[in-house]
C-alpha atoms as a PDB file:
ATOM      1  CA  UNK A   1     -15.986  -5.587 117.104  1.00  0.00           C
ATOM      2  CA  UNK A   2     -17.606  -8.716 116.283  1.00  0.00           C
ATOM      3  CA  UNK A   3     -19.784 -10.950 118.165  1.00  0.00           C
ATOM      4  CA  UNK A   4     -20.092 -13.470 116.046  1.00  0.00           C
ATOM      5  CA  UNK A   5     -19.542 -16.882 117.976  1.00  0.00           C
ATOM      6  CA  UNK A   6     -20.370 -19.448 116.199  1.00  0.00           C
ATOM      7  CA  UNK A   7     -21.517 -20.485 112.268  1.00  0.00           C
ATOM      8  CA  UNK A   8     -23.845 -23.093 111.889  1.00  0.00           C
ATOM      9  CA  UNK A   9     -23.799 -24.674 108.479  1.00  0.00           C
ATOM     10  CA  UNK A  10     -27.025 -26.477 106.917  1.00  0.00           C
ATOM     11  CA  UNK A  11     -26.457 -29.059 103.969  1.00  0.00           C
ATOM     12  CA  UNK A  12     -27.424 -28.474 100.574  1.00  0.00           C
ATOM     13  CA  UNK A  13     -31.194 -29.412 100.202  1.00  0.00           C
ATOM     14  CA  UNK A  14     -32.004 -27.994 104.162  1.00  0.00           C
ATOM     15  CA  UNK A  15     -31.893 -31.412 105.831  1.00  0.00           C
ATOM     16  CA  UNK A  16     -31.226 -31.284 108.854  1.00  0.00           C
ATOM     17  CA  UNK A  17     -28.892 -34.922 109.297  1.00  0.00           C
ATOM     18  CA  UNK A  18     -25.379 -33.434 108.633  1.00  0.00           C
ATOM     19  CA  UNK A  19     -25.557 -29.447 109.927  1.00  0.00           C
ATOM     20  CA  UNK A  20     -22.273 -28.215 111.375  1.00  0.00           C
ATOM     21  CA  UNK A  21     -21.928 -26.222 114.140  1.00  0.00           C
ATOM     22  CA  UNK A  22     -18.389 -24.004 114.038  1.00  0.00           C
ATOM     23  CA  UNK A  23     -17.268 -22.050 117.000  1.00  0.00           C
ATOM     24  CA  UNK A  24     -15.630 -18.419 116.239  1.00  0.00           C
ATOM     25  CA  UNK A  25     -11.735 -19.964 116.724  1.00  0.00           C
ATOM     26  CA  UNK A  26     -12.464 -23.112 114.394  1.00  0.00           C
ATOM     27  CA  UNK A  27     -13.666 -25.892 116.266  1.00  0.00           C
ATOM     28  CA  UNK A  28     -16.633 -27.803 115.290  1.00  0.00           C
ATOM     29  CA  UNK A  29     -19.144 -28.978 118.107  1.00  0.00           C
ATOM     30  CA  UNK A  30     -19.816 -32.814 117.749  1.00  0.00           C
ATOM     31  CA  UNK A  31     -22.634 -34.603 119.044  1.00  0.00           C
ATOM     32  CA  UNK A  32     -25.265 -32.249 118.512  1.00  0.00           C
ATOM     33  CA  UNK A  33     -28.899 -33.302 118.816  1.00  0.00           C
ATOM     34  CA  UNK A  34     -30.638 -30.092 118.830  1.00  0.00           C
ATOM     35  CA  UNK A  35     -30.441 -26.525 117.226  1.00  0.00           C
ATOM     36  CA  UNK A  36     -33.075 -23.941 118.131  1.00  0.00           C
ATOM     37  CA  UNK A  37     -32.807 -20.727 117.173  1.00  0.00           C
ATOM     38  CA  UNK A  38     -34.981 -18.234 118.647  1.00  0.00           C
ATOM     39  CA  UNK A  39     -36.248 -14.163 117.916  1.00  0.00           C
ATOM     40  CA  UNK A  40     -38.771 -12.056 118.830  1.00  0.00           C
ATOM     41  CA  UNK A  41     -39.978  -8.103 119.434  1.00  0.00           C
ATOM     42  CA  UNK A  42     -38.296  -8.053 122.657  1.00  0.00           C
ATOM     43  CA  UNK A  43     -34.832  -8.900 121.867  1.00  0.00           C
ATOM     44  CA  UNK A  44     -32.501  -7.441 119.639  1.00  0.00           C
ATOM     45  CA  UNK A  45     -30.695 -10.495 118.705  1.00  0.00           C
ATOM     46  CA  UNK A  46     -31.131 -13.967 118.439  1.00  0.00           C
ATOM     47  CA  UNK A  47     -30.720 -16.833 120.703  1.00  0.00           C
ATOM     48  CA  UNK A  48     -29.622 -20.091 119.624  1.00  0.00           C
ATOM     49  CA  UNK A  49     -29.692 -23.382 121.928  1.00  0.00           C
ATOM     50  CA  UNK A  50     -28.346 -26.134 121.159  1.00  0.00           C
ATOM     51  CA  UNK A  51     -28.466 -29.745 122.947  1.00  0.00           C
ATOM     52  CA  UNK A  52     -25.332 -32.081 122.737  1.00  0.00           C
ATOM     53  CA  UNK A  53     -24.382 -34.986 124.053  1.00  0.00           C
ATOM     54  CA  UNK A  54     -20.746 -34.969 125.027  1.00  0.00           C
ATOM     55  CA  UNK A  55     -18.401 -37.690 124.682  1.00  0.00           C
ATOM     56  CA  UNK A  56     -15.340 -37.118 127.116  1.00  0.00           C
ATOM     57  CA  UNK A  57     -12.129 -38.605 126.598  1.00  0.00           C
ATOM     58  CA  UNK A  58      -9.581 -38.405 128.849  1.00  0.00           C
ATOM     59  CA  UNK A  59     -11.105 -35.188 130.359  1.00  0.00           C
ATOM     60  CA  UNK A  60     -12.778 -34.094 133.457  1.00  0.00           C
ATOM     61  CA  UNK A  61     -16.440 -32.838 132.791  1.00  0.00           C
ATOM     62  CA  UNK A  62     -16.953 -29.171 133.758  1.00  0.00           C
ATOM     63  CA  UNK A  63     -19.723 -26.769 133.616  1.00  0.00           C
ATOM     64  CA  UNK A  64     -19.905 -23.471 131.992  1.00  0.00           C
ATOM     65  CA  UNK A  65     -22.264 -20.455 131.892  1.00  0.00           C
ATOM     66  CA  UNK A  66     -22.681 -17.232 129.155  1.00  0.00           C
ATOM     67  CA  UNK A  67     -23.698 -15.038 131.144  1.00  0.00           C
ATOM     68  CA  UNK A  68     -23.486 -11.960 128.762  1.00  0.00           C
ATOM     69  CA  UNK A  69     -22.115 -11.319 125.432  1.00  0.00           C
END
């Protein structure tokens, strides 16, 4: 089984104006401000943040939690 959950895509030449964030089914995040990806001795796996501003359309803003993966 795979836990992959999202792809994030850096342009050609590492810049970081233009990286792509692509969640397992497809969809690409928009309005992403800030990746940070984080490892050390502790964990077994990384841990990636990453800081958006939303723009809502016609929707009613929600909150939502990982807990576990």
């Amino acid at each position: 089984m795979s836990k992959k959950l999202a792809k994030i895509h850096v342009p050609d030449g590492g810049s970081v104006m233009g990286t792509k964030v692509t969640l397992a089914d497809g969809t690409e995040i928009g309005g992403i401000t800030s990746i940070k990806l984080e490892g050390d001795v502790d964990r077994r796996s990384w841990v990636a943040t990453i800081q958006l501003h939303p723009n809502f359309i016609d929707q009613i803003p929600f909150h939502v939690e990982l807990t576990s993966v």
